[in-house]
Structures are given as structure tokens and as C-alpha cells.
N, C-alpha and C. Protein backbone atom coordinates (compact mmCIF):
# COMPACT_ATOMS: atom_id res chain seq x y z
N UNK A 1 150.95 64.88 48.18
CA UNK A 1 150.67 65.35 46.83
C UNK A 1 150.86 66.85 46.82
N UNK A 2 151.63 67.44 45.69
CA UNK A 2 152.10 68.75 45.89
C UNK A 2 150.79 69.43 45.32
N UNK A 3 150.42 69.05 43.61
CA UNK A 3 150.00 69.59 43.03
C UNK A 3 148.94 69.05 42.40
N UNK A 4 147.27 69.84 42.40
CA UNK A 4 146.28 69.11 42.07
C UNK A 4 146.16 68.92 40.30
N UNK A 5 145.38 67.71 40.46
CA UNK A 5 145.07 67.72 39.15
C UNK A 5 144.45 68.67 38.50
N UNK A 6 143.98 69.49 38.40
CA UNK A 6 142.91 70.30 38.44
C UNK A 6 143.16 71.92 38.43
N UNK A 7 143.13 72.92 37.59
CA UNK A 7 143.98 73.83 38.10
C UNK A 7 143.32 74.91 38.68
N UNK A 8 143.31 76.06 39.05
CA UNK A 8 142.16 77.00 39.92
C UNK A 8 142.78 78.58 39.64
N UNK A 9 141.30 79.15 38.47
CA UNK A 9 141.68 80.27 38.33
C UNK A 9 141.35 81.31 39.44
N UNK A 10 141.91 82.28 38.94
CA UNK A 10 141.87 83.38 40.08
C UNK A 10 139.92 83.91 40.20
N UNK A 11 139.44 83.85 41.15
CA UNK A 11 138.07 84.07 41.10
C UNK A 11 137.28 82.93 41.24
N UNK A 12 138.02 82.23 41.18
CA UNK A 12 137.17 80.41 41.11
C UNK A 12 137.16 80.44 42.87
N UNK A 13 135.79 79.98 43.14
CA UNK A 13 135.45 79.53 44.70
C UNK A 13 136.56 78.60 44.96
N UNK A 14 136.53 78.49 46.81
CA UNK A 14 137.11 77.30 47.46
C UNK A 14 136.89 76.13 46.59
N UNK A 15 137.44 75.16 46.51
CA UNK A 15 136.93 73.41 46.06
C UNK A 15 136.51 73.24 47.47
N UNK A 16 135.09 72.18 47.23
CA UNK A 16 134.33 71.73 48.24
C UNK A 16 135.00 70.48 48.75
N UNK A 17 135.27 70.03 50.17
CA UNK A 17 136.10 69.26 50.48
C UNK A 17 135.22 68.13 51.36
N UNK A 18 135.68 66.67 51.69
CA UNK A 18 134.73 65.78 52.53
C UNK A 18 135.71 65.01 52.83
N UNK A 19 135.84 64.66 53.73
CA UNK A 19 137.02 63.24 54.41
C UNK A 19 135.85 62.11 54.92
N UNK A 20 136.00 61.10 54.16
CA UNK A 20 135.19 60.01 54.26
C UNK A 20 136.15 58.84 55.15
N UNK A 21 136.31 58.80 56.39
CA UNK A 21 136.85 57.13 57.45
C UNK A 21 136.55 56.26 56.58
N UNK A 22 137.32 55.25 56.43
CA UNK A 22 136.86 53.32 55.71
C UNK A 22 137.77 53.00 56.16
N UNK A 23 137.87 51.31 56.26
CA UNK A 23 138.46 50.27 56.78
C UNK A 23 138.45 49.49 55.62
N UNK A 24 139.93 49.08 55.11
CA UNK A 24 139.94 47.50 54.35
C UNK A 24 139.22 46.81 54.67
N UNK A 25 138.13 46.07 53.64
CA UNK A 25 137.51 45.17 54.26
C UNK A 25 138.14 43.18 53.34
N UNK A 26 138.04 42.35 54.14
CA UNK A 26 138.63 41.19 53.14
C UNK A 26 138.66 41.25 51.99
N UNK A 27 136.94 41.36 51.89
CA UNK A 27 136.85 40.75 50.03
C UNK A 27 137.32 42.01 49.53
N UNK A 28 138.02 42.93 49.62
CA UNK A 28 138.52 43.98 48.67
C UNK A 28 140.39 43.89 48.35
N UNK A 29 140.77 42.43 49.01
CA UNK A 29 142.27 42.56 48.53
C UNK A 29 142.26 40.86 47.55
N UNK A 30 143.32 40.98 47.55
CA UNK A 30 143.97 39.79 47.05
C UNK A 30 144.57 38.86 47.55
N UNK A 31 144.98 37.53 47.22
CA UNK A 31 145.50 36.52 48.01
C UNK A 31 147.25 37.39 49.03
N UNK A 32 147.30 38.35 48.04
CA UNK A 32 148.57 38.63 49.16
C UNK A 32 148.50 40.04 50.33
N UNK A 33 146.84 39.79 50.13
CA UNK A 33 146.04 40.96 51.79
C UNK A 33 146.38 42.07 51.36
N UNK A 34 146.49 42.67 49.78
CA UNK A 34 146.59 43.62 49.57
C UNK A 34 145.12 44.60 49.04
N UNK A 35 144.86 45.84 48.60
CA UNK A 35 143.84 45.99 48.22
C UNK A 35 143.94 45.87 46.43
N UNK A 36 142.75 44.94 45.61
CA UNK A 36 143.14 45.01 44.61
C UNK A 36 143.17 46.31 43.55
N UNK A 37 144.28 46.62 42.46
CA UNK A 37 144.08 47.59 42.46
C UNK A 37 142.61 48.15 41.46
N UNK A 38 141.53 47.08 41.06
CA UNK A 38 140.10 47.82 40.42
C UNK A 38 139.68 48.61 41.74
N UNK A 39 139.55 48.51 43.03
CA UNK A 39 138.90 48.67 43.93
C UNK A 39 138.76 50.10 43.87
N UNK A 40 139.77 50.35 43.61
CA UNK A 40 139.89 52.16 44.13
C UNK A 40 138.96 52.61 43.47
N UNK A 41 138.32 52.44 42.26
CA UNK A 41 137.62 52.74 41.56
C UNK A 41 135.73 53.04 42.56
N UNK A 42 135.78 52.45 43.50
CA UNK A 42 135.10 51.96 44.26
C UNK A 42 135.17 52.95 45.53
N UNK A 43 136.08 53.44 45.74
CA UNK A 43 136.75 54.14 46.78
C UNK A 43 136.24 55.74 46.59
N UNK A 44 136.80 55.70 45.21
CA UNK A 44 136.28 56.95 44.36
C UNK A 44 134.93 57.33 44.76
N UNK A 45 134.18 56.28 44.02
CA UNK A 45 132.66 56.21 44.28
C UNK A 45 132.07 56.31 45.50
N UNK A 46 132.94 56.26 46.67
CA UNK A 46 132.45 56.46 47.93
C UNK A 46 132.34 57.37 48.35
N UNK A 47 133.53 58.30 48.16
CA UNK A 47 133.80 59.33 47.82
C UNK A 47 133.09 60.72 47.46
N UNK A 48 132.57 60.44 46.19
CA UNK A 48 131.62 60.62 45.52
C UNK A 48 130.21 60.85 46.20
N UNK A 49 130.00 59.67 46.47
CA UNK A 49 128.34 59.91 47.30
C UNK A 49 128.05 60.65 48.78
N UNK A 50 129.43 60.27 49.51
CA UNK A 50 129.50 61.02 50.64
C UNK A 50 129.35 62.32 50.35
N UNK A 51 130.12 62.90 49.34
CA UNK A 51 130.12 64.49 48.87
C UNK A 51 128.87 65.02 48.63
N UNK A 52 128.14 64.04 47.40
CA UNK A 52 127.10 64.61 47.24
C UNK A 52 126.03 64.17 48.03
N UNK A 53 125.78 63.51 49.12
CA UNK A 53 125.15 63.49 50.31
C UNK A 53 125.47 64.78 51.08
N UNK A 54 126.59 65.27 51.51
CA UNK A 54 126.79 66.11 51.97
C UNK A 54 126.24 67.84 51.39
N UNK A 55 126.74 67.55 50.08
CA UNK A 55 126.05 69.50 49.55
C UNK A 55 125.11 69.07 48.81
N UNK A 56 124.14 68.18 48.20
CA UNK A 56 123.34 67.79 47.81
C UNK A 56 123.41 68.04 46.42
N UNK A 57 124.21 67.73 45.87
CA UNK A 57 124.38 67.11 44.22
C UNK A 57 124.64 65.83 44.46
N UNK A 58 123.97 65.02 44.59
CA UNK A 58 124.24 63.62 44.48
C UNK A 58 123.57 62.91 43.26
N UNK A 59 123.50 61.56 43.12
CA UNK A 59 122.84 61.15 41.79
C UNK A 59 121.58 61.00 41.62
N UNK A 60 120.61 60.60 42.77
CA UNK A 60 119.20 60.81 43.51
C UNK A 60 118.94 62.70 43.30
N UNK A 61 119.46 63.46 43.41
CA UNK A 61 119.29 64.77 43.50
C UNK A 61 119.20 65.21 42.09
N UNK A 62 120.30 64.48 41.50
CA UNK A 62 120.07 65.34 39.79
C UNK A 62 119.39 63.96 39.05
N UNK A 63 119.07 63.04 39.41
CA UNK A 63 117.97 62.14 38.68
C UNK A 63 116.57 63.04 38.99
N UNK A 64 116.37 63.24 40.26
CA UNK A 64 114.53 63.67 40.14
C UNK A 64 114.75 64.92 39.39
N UNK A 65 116.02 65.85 39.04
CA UNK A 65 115.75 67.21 38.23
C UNK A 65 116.19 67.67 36.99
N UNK A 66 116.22 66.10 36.27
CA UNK A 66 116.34 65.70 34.96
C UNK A 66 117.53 65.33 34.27
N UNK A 67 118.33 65.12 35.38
CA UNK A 67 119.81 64.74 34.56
C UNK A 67 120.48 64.15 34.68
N UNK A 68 121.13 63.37 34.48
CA UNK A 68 122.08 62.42 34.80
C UNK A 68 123.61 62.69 34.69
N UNK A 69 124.56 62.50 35.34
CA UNK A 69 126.12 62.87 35.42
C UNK A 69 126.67 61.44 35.32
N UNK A 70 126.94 60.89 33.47
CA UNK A 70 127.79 60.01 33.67
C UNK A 70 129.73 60.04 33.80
N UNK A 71 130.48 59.40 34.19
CA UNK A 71 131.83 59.65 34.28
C UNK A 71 132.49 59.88 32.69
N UNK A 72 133.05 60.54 32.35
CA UNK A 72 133.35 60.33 31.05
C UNK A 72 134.85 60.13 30.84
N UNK A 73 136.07 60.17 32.11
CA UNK A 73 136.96 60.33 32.43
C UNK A 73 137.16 59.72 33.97
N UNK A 74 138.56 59.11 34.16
CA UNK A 74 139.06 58.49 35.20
C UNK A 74 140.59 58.38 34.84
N UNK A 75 141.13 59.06 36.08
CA UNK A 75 142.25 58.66 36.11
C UNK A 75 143.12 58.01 37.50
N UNK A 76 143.96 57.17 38.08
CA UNK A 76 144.22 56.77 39.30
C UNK A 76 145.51 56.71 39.22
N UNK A 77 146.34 57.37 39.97
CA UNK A 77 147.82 57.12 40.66
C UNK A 77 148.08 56.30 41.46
N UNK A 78 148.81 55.20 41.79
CA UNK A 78 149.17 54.40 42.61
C UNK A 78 150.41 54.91 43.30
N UNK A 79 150.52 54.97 44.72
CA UNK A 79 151.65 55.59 45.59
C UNK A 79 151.97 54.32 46.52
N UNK A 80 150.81 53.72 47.10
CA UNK A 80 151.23 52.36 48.28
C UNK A 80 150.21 51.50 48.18
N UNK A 81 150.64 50.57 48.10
CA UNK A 81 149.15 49.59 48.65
C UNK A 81 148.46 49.74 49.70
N UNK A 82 146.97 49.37 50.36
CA UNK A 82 146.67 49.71 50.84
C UNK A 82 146.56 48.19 51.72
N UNK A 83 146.20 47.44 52.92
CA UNK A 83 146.51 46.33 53.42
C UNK A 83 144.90 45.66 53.62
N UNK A 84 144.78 44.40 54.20
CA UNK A 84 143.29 43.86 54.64
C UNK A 84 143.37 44.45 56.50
N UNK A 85 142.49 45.34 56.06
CA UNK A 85 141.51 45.64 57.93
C UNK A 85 142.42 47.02 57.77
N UNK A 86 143.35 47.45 57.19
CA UNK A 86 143.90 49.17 57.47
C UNK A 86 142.70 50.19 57.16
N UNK A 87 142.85 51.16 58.01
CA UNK A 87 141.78 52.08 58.59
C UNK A 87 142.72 53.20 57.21
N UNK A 88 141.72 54.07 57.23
CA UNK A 88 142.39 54.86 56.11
C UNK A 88 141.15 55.97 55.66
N UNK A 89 141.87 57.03 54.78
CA UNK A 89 140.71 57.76 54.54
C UNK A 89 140.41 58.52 53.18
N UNK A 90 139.36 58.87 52.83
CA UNK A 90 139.28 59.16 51.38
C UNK A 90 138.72 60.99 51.28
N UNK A 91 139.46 61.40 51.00
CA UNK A 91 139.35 62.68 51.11
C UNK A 91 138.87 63.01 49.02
N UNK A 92 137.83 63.57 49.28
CA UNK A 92 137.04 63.99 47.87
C UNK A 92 136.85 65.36 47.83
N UNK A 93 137.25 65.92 46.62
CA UNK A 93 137.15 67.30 46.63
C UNK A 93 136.42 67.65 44.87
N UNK A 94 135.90 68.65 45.30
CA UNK A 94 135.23 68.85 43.76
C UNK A 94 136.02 70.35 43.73
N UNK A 95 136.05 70.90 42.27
CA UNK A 95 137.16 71.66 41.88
C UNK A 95 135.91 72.53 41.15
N UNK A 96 136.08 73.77 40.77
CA UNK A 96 135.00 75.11 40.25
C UNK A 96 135.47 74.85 38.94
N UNK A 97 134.42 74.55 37.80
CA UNK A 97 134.72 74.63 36.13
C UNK A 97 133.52 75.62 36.23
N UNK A 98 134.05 76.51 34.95
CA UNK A 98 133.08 77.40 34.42
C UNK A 98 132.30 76.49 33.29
N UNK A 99 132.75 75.34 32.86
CA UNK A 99 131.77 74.56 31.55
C UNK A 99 131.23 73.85 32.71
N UNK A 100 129.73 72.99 32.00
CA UNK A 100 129.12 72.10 32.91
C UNK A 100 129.43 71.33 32.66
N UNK A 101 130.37 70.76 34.05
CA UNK A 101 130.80 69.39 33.87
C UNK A 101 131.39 69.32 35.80
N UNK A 102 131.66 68.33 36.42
CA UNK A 102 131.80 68.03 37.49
C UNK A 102 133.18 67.37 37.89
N UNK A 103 133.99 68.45 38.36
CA UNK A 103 135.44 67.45 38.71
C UNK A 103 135.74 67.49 39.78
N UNK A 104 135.99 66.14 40.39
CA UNK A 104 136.55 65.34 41.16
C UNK A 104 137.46 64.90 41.62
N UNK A 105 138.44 65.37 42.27
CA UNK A 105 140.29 64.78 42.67
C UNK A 105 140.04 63.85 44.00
N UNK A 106 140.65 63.11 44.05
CA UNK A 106 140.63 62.09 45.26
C UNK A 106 142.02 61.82 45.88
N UNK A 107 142.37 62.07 47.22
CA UNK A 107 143.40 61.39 47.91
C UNK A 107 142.88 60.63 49.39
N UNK A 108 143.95 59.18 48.64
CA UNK A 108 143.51 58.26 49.53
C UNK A 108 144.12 58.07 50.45
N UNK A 109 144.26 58.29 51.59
CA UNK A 109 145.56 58.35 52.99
C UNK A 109 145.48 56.80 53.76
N UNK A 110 146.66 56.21 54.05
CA UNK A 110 146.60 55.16 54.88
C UNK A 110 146.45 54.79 55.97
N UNK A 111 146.82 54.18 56.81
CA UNK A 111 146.59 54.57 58.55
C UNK A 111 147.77 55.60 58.65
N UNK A 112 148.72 55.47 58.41
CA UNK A 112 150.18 56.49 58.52
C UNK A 112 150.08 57.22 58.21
N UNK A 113 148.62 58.06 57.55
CA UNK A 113 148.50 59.18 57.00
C UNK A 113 149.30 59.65 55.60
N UNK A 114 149.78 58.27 54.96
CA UNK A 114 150.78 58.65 54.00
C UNK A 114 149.62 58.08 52.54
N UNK A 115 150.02 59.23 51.62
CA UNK A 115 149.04 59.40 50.37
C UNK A 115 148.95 57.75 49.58
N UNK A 116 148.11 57.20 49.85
CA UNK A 116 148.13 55.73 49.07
C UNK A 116 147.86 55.81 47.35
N UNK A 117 147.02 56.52 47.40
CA UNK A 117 146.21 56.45 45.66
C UNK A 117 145.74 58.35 45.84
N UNK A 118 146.25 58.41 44.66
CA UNK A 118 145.63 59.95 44.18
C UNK A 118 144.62 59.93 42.54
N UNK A 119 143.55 60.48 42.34
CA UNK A 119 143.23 60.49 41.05
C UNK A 119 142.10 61.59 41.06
N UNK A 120 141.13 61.61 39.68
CA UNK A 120 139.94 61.74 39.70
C UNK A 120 139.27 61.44 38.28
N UNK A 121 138.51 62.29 38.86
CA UNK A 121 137.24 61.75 37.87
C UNK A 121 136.34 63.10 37.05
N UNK A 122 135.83 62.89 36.00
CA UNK A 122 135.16 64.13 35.35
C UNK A 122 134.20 63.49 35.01
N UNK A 123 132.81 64.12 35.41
CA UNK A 123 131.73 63.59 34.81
C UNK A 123 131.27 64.93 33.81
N UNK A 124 130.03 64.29 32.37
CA UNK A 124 129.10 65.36 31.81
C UNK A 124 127.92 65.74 32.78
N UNK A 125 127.43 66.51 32.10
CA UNK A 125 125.99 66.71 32.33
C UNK A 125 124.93 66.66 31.18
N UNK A 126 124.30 65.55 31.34
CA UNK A 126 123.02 64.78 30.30
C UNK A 126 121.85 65.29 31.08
N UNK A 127 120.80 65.83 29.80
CA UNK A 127 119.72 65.86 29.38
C UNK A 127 118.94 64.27 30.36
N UNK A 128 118.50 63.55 31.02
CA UNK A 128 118.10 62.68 31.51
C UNK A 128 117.39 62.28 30.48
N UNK A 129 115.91 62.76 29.70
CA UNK A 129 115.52 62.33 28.66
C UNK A 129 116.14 61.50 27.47
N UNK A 130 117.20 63.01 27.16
CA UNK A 130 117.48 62.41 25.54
C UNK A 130 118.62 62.15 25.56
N UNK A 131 119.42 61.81 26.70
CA UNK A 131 120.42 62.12 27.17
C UNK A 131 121.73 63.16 26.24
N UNK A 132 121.38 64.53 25.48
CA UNK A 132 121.91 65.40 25.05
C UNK A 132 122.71 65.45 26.30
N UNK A 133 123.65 66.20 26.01
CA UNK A 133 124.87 67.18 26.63
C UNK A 133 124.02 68.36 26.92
N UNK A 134 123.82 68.81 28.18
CA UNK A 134 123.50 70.34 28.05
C UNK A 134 124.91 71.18 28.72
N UNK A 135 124.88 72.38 27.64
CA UNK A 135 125.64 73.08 28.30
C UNK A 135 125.56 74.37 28.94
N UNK A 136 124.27 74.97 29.34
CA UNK A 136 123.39 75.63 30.42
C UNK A 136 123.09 74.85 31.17
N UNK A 137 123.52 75.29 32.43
CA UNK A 137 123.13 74.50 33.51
C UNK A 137 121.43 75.13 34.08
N UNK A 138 121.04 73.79 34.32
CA UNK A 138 119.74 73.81 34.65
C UNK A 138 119.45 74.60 36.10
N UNK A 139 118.04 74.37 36.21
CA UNK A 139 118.03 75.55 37.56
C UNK A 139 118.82 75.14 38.93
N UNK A 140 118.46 73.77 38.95
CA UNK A 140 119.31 73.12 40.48
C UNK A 140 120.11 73.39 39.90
N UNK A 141 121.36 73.02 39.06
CA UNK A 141 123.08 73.11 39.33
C UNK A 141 122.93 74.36 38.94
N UNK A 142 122.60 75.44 38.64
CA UNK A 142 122.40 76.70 38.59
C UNK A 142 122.77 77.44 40.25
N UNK A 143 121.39 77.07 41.14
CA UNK A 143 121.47 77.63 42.45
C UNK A 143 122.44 76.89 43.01
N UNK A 144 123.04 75.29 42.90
CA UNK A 144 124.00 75.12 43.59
C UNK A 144 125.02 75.92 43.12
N UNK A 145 125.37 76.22 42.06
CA UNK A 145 126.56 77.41 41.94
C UNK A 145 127.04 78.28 42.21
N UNK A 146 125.82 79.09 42.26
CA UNK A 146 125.68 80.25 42.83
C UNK A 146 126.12 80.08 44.23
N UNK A 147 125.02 79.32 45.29
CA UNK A 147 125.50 79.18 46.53
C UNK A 147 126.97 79.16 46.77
N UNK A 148 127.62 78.43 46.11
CA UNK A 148 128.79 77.97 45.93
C UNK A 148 130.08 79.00 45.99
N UNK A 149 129.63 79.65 44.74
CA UNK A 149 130.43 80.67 44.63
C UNK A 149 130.28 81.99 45.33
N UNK A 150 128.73 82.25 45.78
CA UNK A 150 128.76 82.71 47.43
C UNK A 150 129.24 82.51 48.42
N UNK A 151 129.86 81.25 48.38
CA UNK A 151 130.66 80.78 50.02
C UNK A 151 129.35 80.46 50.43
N UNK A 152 128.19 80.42 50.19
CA UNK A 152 127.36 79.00 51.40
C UNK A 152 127.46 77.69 51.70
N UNK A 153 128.41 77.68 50.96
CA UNK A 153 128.96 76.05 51.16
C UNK A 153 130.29 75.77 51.48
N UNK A 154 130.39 75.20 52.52
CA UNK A 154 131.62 74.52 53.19
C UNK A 154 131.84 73.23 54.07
């Protein structure tokens, strides 16, 4: 993949990066041992949690501090199929927006290391209550930003 979805102004931090290992597992292909293609969707989501396990925006993290991040956007490229039992890997990257909102690019590599599925994902940021849109970020995604754009995170 040459060019991200996502574009990066001058002053915008690193994008935070995570390479997540998986293995095809059966029930995720089709009668012809391929992976089906809803799955990726799934892949994404793995993606996803590994990341925010890792710098601690995850969905457990912004549920106890009032907010919820639903997806409001998805998009997926298809490059190769992926096979039943191929080892492969999901590389998730989150990208610096100055609005509050959370983006997500995904490349999916095969055992050959060759790009299978590219996409991502954009979530909001909801009010957990009333579920409003806020567009001040609250104090957690506040200090994660900051950190962020300090370079404490890598």
C-alpha cells in the first residue's frame, strides 16, 4: 500500500502503530477454505482492541469515563484472499485528527507478507448518557492527546 487513507498534516504526531499475529481459523472461511469476505470486519475489530489495550483508549476505558465511540464509517479493500489455518497479520494504526473523532487504517498481511485487505474505520465521540456528540474532548481523551502529541506514546 503506497498511500494511507488518512492524510497527515505537518505538526500532526507519529500515528500510533500495533501488529496483532492471527491464524485463519475454520469457521471464518467458506466452503472453498477461503476467508469470508464479512470477516474482515472482525479482523478490524481485533485490531482495534489490541490497540486500545495497548495505549489505553479502549472501549472499557472510555465506557467507565463517560463515553462511548460508536463506528460511524467503514471502509475495506480487497487485494487477496486470505486461506483456512494461514498465519497472517493485522497491523492497526490510529492517525492524529484535530476534531474528536478516532481514525483507524488497517493492513492485513498474509503469510507472504503480501497486503491481503486494506481499510478503516472512523468512529464519533458520544456523550455516554445522552449519547450527544461532544466536540471537546473530555479529560481522559484530553491527557491521552496530549501524551500523544508529546511523543509518550509509542
Amino acid at each position: 500500500m503506497n498511500k494511507s487513507y488518512f492524510t497527515r498534516k505537518k505538526g500532526d504526531p507519529d500515528p500510533l502503530k500495533i501488529i496483532v499475529p492471527c491464524r485463519v481459523r475454520f469457521e471464518e472461511t467458506d466452503p472453498l477454505g477461503i476467508v469470508w469476505h464479512g470477516r474482515y470486519s472482525s479482523y478490524f475489530e481485533e485490531g482495534r482492541v489490541a490497540h486500545g489495550d495497548k495505549y489505553g483508549l479502549g472501549y472499557l476505558e472510555c465506557y467507565r469515563n463517560g463515553i462511548i465511540t460508536p463506528i460511524k464509517k467503514m471502509h475495506i479493500d480487497y487485494h487477496r484472499s486470505l486461506k483456512v489455518m494461514e498465519r497472517f497479520t493485522i497491523e492497526c494504526i490510529l492517525h492524529w485528527s484535530d476534531a474528536l473523532r478516532i481514525d483507524y487504517e488497517f493492513i492485513i498481511r498474509g503469510s507472504d507478507n503480501e497486503i491481503a485487505t486494506t481499510g478503516y474505520t472512523v468512529q464519533v465521540v458520544l456523550d455516554r448518557a445522552t449519547e450527544d456528540l461532544l466536540l471537546v474532548p473530555p479529560p481522559f481523551v484530553k491527557e491521552f492527546r496530549a501524551k500523544w502529541k508529546a511523543g509518550e506514546l509509542k
